[in-house]
Protein backbone atom coordinates (compact mmCIF):
# COMPACT_ATOMS: atom_id res chain seq x y z
CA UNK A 1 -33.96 -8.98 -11.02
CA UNK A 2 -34.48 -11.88 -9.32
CA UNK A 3 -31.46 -13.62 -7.68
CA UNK A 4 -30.83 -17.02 -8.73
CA UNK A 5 -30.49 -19.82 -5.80
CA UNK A 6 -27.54 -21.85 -4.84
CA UNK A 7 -28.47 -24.70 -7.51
CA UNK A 8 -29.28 -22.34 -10.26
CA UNK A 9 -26.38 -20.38 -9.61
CA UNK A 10 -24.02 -24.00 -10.05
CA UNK A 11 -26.34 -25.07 -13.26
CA UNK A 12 -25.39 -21.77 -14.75
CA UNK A 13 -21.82 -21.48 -13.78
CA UNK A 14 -21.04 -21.38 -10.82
CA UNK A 15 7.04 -0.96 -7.68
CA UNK A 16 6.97 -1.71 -3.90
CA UNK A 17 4.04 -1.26 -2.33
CA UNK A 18 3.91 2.48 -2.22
CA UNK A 19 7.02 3.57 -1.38
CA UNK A 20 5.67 5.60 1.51
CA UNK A 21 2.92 3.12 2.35
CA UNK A 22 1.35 4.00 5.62
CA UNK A 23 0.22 2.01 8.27
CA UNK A 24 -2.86 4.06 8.78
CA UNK A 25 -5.44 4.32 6.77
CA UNK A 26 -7.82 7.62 5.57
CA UNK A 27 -11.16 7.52 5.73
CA UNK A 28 -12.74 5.30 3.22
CA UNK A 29 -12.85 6.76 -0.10
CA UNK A 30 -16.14 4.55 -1.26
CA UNK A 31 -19.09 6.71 -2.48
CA UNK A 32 -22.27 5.64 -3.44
CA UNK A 33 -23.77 3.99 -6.50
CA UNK A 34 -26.35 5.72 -6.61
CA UNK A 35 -26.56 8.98 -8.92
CA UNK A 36 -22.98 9.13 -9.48
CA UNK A 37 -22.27 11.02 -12.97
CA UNK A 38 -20.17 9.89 -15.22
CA UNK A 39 -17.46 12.60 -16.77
CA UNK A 40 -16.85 12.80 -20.74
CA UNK A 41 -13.45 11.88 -20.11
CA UNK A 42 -13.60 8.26 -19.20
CA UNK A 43 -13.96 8.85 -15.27
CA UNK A 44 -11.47 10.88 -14.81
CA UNK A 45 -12.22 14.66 -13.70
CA UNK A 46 -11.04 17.46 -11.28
CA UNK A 47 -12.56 15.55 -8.67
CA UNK A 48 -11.16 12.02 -9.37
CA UNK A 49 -10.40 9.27 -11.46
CA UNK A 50 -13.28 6.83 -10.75
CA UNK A 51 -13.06 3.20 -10.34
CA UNK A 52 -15.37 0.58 -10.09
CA UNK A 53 -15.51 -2.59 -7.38
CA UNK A 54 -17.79 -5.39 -8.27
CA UNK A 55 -18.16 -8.41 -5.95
CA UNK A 56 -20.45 -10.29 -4.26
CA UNK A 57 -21.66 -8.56 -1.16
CA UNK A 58 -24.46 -10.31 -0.31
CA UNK A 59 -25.50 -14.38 -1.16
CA UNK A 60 -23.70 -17.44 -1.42
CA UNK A 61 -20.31 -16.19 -2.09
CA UNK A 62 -20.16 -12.46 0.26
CA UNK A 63 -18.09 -14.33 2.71
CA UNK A 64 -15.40 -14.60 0.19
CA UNK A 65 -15.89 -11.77 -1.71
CA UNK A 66 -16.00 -8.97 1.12
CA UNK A 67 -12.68 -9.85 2.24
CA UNK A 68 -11.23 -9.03 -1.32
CA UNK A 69 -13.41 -5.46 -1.42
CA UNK A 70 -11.69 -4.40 2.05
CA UNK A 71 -7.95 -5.50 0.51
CA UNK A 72 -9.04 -3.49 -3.10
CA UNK A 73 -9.77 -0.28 -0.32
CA UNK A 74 -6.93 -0.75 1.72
CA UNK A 75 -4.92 -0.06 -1.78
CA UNK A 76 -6.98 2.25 -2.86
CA UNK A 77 -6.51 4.63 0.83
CA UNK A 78 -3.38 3.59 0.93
CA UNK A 79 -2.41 5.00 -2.81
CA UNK A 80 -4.78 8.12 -1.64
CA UNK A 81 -3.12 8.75 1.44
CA UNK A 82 -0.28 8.94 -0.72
CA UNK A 83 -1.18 11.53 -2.97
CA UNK A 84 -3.30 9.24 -5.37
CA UNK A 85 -3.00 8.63 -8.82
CA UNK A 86 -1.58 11.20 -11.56
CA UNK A 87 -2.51 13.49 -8.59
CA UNK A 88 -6.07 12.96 -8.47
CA UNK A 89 -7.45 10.77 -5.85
CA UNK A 90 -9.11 7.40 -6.63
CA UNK A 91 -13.22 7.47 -6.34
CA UNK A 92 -14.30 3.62 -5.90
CA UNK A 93 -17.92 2.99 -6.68
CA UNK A 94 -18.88 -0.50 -5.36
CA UNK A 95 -21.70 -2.59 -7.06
CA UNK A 96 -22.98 -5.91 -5.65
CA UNK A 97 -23.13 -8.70 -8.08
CA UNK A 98 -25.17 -10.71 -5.08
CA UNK A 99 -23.89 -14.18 -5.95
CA UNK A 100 -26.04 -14.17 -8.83
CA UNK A 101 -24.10 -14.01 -12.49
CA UNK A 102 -26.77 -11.93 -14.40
CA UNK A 103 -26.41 -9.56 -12.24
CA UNK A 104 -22.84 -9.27 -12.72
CA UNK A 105 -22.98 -8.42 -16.21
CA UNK A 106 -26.13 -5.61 -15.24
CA UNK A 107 -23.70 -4.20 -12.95
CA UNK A 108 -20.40 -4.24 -15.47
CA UNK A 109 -22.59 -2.23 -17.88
CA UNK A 110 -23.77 0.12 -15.52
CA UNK A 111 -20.26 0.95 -13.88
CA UNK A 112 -19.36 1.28 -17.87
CA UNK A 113 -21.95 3.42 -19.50
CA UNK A 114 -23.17 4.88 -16.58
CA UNK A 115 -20.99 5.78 -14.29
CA UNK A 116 -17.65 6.23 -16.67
CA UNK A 117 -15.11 3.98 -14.41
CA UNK A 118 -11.76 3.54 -16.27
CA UNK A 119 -11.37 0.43 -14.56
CA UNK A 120 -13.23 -2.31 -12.75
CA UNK A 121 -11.87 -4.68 -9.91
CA UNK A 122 -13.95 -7.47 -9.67
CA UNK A 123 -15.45 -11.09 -9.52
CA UNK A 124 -14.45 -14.26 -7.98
CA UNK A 125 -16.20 -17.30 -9.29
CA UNK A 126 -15.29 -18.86 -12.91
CA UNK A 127 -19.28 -18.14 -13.34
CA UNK A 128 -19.10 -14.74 -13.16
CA UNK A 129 -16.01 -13.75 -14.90
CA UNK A 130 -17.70 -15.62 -17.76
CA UNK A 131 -20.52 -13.43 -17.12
CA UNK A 132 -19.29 -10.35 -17.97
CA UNK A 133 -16.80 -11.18 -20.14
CA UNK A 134 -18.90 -10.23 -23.37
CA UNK A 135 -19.34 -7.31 -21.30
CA UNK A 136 -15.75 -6.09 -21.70
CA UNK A 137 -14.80 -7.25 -25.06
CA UNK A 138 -17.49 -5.68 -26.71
CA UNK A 139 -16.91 -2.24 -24.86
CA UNK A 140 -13.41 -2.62 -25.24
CA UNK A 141 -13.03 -2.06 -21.51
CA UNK A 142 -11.08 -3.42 -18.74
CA UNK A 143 -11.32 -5.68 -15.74
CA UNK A 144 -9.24 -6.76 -12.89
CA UNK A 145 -9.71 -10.36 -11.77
CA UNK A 146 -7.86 -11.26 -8.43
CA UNK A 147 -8.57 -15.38 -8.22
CA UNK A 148 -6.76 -18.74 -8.73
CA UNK A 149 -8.62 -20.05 -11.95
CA UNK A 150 -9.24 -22.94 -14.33
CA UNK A 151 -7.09 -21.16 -17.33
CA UNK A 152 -8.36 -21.86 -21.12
CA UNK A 153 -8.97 -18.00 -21.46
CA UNK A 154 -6.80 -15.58 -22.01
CA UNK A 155 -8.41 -11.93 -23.07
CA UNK A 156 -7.07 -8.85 -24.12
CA UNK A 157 -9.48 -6.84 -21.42
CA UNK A 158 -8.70 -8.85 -18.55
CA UNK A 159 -5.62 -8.86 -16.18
CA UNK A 160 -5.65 -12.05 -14.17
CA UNK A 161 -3.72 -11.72 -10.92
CA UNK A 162 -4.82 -14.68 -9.36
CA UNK A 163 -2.96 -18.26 -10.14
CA UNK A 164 -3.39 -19.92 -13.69
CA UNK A 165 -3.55 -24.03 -13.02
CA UNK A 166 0.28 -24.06 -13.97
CA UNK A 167 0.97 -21.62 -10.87
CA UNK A 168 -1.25 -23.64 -8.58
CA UNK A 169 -3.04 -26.72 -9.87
CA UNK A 170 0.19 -28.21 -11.29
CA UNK A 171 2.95 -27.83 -8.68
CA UNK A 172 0.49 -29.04 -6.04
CA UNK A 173 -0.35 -32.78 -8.07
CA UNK A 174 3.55 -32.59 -8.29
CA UNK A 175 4.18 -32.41 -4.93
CA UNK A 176 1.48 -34.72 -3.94
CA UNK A 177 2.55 -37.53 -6.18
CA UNK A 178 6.66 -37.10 -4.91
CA UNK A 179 5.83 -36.98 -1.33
CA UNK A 180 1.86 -38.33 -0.66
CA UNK A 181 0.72 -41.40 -3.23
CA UNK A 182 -0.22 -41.58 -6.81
CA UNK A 183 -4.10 -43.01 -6.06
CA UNK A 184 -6.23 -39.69 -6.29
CA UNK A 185 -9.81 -39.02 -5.52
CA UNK A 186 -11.20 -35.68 -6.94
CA UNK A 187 -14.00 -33.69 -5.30
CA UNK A 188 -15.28 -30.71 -6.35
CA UNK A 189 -18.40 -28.22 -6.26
CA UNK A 190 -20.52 -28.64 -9.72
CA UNK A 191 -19.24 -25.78 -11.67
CA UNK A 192 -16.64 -25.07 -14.32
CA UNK A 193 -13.34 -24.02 -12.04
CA UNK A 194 -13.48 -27.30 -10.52
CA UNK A 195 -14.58 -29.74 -13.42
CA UNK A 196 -11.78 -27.95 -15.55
CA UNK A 197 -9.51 -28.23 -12.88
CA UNK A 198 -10.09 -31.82 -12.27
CA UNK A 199 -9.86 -32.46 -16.41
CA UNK A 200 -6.49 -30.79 -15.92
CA UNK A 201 -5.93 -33.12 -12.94
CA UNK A 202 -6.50 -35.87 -14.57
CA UNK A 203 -4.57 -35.32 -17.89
CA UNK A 204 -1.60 -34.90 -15.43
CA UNK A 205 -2.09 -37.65 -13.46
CA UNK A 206 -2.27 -40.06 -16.47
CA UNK A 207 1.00 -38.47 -18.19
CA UNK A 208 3.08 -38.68 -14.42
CA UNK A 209 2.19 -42.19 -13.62
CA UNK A 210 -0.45 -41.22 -11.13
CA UNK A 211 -4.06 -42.54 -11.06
CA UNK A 212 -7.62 -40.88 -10.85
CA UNK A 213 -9.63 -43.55 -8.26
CA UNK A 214 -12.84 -41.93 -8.12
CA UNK A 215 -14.61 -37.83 -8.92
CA UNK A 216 -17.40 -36.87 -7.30
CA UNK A 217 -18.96 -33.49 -7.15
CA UNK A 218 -21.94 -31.88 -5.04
CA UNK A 219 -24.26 -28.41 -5.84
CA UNK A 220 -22.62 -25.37 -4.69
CA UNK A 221 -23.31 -24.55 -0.95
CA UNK A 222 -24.72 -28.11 -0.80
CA UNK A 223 -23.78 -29.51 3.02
CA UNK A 224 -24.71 -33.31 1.88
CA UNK A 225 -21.50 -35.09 2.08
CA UNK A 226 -22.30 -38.06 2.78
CA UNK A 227 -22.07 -39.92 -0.21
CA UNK A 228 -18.65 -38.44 -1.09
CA UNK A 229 -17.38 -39.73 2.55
CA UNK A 230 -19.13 -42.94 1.46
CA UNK A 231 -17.38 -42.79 -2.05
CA UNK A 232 -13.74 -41.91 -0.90
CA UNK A 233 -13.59 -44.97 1.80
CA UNK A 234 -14.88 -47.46 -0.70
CA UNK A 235 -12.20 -46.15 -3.59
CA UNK A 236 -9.57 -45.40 -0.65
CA UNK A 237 -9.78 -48.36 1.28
CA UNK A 238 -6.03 -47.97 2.72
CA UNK A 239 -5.38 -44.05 2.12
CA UNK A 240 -4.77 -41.86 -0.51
CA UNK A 241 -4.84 -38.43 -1.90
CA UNK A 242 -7.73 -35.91 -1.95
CA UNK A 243 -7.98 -33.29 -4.01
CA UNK A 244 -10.28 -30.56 -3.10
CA UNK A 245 -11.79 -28.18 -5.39
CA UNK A 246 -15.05 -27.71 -2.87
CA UNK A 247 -16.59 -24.41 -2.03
CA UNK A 248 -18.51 -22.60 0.14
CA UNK A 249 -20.36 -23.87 3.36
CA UNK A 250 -19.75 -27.39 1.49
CA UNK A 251 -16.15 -27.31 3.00
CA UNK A 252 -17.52 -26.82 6.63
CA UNK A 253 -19.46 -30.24 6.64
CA UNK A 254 -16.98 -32.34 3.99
CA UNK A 255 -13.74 -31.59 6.71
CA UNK A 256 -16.29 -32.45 9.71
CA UNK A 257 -17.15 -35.61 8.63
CA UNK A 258 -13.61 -36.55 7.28
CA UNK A 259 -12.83 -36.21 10.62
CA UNK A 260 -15.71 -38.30 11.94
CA UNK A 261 -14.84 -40.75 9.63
CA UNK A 262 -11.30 -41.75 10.73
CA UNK A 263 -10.32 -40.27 7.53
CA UNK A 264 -7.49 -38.36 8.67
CA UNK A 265 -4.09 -36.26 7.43
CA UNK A 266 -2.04 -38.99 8.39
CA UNK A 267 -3.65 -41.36 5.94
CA UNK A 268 -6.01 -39.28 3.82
CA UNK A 269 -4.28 -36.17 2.94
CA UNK A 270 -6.32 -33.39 1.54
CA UNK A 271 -5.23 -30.67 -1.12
CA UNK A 272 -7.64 -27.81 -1.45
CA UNK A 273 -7.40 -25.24 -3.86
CA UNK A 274 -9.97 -22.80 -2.70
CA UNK A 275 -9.40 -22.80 1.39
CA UNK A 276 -7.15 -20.10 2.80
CA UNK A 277 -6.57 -18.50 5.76
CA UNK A 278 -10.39 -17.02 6.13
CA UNK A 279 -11.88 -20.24 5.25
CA UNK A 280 -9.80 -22.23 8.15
CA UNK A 281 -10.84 -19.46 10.47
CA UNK A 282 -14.62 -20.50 9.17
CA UNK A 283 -14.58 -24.08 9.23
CA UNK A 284 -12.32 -24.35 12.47
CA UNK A 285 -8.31 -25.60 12.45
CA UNK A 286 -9.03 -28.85 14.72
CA UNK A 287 -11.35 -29.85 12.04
CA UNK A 288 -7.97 -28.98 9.02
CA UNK A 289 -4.90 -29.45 10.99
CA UNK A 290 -2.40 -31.37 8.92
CA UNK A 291 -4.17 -30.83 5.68
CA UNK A 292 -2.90 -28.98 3.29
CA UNK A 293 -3.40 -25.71 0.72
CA UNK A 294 -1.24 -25.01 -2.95
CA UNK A 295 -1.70 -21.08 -3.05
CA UNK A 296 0.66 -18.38 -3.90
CA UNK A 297 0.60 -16.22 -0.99
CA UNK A 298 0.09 -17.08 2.94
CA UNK A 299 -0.01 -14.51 5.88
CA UNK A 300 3.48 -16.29 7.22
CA UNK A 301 5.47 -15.40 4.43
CA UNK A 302 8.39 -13.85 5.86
CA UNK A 303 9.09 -10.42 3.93
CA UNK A 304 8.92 -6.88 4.73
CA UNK A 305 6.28 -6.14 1.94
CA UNK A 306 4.67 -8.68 3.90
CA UNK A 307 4.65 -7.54 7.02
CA UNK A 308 4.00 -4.53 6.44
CA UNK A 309 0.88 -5.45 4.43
CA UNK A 310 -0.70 -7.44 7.24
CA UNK A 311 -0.02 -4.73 9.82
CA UNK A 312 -1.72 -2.12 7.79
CA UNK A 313 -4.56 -4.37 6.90
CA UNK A 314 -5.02 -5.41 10.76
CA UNK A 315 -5.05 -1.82 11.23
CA UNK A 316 -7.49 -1.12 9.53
CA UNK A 317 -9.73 -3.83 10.41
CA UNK A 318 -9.10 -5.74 13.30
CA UNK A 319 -6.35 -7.85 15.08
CA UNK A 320 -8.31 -10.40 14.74
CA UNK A 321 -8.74 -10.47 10.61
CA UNK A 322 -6.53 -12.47 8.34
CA UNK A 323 -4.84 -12.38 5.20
CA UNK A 324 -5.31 -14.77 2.53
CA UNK A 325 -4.07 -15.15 -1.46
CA UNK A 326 -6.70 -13.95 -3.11
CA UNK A 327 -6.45 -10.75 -0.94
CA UNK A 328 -3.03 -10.38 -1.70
CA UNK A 329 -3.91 -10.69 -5.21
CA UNK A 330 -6.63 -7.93 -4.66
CA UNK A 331 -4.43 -5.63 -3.24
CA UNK A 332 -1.04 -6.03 -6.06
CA UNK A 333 -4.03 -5.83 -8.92
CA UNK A 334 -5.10 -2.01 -7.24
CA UNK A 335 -0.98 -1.64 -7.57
CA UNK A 336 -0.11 -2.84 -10.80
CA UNK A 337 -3.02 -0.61 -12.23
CA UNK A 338 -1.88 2.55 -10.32
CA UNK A 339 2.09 2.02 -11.81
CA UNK A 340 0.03 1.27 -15.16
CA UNK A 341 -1.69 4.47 -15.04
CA UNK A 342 1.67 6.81 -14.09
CA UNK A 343 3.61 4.90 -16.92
CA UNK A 344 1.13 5.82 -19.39
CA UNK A 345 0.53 9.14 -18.14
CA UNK A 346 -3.47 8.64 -18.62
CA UNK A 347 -6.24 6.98 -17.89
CA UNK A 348 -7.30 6.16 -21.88
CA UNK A 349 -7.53 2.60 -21.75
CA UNK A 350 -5.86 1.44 -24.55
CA UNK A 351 -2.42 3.07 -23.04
CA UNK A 352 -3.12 2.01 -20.21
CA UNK A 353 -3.59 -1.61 -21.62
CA UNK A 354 -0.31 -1.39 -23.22
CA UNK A 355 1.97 0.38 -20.56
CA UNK A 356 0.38 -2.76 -18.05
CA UNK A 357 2.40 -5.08 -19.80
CA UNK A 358 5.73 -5.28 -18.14
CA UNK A 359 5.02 -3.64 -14.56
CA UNK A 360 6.73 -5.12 -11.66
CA UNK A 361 5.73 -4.79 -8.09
CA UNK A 362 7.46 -6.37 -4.93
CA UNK A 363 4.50 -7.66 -3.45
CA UNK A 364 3.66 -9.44 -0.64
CA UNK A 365 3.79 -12.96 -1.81
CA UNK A 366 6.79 -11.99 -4.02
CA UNK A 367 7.84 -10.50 -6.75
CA UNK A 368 5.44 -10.41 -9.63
CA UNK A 369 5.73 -9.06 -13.62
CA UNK A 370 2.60 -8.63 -15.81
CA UNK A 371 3.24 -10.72 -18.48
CA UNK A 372 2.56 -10.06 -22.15
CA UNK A 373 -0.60 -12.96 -21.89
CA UNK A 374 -1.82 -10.52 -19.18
CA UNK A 375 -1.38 -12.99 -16.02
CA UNK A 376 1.47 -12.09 -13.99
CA UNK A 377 4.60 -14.46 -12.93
CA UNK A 378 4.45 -15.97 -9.01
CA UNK A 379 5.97 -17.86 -6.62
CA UNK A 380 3.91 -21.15 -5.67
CA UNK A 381 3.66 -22.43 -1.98
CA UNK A 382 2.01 -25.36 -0.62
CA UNK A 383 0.85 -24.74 2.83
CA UNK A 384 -0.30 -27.52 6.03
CA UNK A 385 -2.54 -25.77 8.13
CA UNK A 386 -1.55 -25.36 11.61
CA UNK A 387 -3.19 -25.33 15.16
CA UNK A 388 -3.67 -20.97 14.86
CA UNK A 389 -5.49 -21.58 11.94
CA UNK A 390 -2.20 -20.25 9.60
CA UNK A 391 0.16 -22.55 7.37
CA UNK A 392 3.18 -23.21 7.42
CA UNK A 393 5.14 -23.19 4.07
CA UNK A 394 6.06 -26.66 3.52
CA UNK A 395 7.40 -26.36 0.00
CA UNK A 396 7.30 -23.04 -2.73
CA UNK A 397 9.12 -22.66 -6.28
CA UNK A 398 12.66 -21.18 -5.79
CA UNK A 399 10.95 -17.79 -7.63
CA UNK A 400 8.39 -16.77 -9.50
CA UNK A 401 7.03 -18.78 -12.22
CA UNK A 402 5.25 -17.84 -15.55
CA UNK A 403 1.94 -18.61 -16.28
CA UNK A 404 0.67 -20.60 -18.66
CA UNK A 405 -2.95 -20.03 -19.59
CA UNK A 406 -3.49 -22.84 -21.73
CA UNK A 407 -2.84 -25.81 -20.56
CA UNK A 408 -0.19 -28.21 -22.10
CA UNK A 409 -1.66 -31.44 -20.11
CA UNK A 410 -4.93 -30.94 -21.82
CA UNK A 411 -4.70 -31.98 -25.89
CA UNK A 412 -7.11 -29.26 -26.95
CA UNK A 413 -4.53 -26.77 -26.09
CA UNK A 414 -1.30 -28.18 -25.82
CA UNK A 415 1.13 -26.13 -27.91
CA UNK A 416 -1.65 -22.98 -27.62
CA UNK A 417 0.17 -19.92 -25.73
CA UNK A 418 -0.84 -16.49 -25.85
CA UNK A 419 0.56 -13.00 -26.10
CA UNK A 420 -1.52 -9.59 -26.26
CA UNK A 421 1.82 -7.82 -27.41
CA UNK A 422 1.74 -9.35 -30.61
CA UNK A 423 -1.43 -8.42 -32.85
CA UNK A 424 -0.74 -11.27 -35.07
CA UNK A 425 -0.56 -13.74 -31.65
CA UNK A 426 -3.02 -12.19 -29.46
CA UNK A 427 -5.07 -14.46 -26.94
CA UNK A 428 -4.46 -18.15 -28.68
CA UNK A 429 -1.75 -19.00 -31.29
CA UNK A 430 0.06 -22.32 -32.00
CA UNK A 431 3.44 -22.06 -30.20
């Protein structure tokens, strides 16, 4: 198949950790994708209970989307090393979705019908979630999706560990608007996370007494900024608020010629919603110093879950490697499934789907529950990046907060909630 480029891939959509968990690693676990046989028993046999990994490992988006495969096997040798799951040990088989979301769904089927996973762990962008979403529901399967999203979906064969808007979004126009301005320009890469983010944005701007100046938005990967710079000074003329929703190499030139500008932290605060710790490390701190990040997770949270996670990931692959949210939240999801799994006492997905519900893990960012919408409750931080390249927590919710996948600024779906534990409520009812 052939892969779609950058534009075309916008246009079309852009427990404790193991009580015992060890700061060495086995050897990796990962077999190939090729010729693997699936078992009659829905991937689980003598051998193993096979799991698949689908991300991006090659394209626009691998530089993302590899760090989230090494934090999904770190778990998954970790858990292993440990004596695995309902004593068998965990058999990943990765697939490359290659940036391109047609491929995504070819791969979900394949890791399905072919190879028999009981689980997948997978996806980052809205585009491909959306992808091979039909993919799931109509094989009644079950994916694991570790990234901050736009919300407005809520389905009974996903688990979202990743931020909904309310856990993210939200708290961070809050925050802005009590401590940074109320004038707001939006920018944003051309796909649906950021133009439903910036609708949310928007709607809560206009109910808090805030103000939307000016939205712009670029291609995907696009590196033509100029415009937006252009845009923001004219709208901006004495300072204001960005918010950032950019992606990609897009970042790299946008923060460059901020910079270049005279559009600085002092007076021109950014937000970004999609750059953490490995994107800093990318784009270079002298170019983000003083800017800030809402996420749920940083590497400088202070907590021994915490620490002990970024040891054994540094361990495993380098001092000089960071940690970043959606990491974390690729690491809890290989958790939460594995404590899913043992409470159920089988891999047969509909128990497992049921016993999910409920699971608690202390996890590096926090505690977190699965919730009966399938997202899990989180503690929200806003972060300012610093001169090593790593944030310090400015402000974060007193605990962990519930997620709302439907969001209550938008009319569409205000009143809408959702709750998989109730037949007769399932993914959207009227609250």
């Amino acid at each position: 198949m052939s892969k779609l480029g950058r534009r075309k891939f916008l246009v079309y959509g852009s427990t404790g950790l193991a009580a015992s968990m060890l700061l060495k690693s086995c050897a990796s676990t990962d077999t190939s994708t090729s010729g693997t046989d699936g078992s009659s028993n829905g991937g689980s046999d003598a051998d193993g209970i096979k799991v698949g990994i689908l991300h991006s490992l090659s394209g626009t988006m691998a530089i993302s989307e590899t760090t989230v495969v090494d934090a999904e096997l770190l778990a998954i040798d970790e858990i292993n090393a440990a004596g695995g799951v309902l004593g068998k040990q965990i058999i990943p088989i990765k697939e490359d979705g290659a940036s391109d979301w047609p491929t995504f769904a070819e791969k979900a089927t394949k890791l399905i019908d072919r190879d028999k996973v009981v689980t997948v762990f997978g996806c980052w962008t809205s585009a491909s979630r959306k992808a091979v979403l039909p993919v799931f529901e109509s094989k009644k399967h079950m994916l694991w999706y570790p990234v901050q999203y736009e919300g407005q979906e809520c389905s009974n064969n996903i688990f979202y560990t990743g931020a909904a808007p309310n856990q993210q979004i939200e708290p961070a126009v809050d925050w802005l608007l009590e401590n940074k301005g109320k004038d707001f320009f939006l920018v944003g890469s051309d796909y649906v996370f950021p133009r439903t983010a910036n609708t949310i944005i928007k709607s809560q701007l206009a109910a808090k007494g805030g103000k939307t100046v000016g939205e712009d938005y670029i291609p995907l990967g696009d590196t033509e900024v100029t415009p937006i710079i252009t845009k923001l000074k004219a709208a901006l003329p004495k300072g204001g608020v960005i918010f950032n929703s950019l992606n990609g190499d897009s970042n790299v030139a946008f923060f460059k010629q901020m910079q270049g500008a005279g559009l600085n932290p002092d007076k021109y605060p950014v937000m970004s919603v999609s750059i953490a710790e490995e994107e800093v490390r990318q784009i270079g701190s002298q170019y983000l110093k003083g800017h800030y990040a809402s996420w749920n997770y940083y590497q400088t949270v202070e907590s021994p879950e915490n620490d002990t996670f970024v040891k054994a990931f540094k361990a495993k692959y380098g001092e000089d490697r960071v940690t970043n949210d959606p990491m974390e939240a690729a690491y809890i999801m290989v958790y939460l499934w594995k404590q899913a799994v043992e409470a159920a006492g089988t891999t047969d997905l509909e128990a497992v789907r049921k016993a999910a519900v409920g699971q608690k893990l202390a996890a590096p960012g926090g505690l977190v529950t699965m919730q009966p919408n399938h997202h899990i409750s989180k503690t929200v931080r806003i972060g300012e990046v610093r001169d090593d390249g790593l944030f310090d927590i400015v402000w974060a919710t007193d605990g962990p907060l519930d997620p709302i996948p439907w969001n209550q600024y938008v009319a569409e779906t205000k009143g809408y909630a959702c709750d998989w534990s109730d037949p007769e409520k399932g993914g959207k009812y009227k609250t």
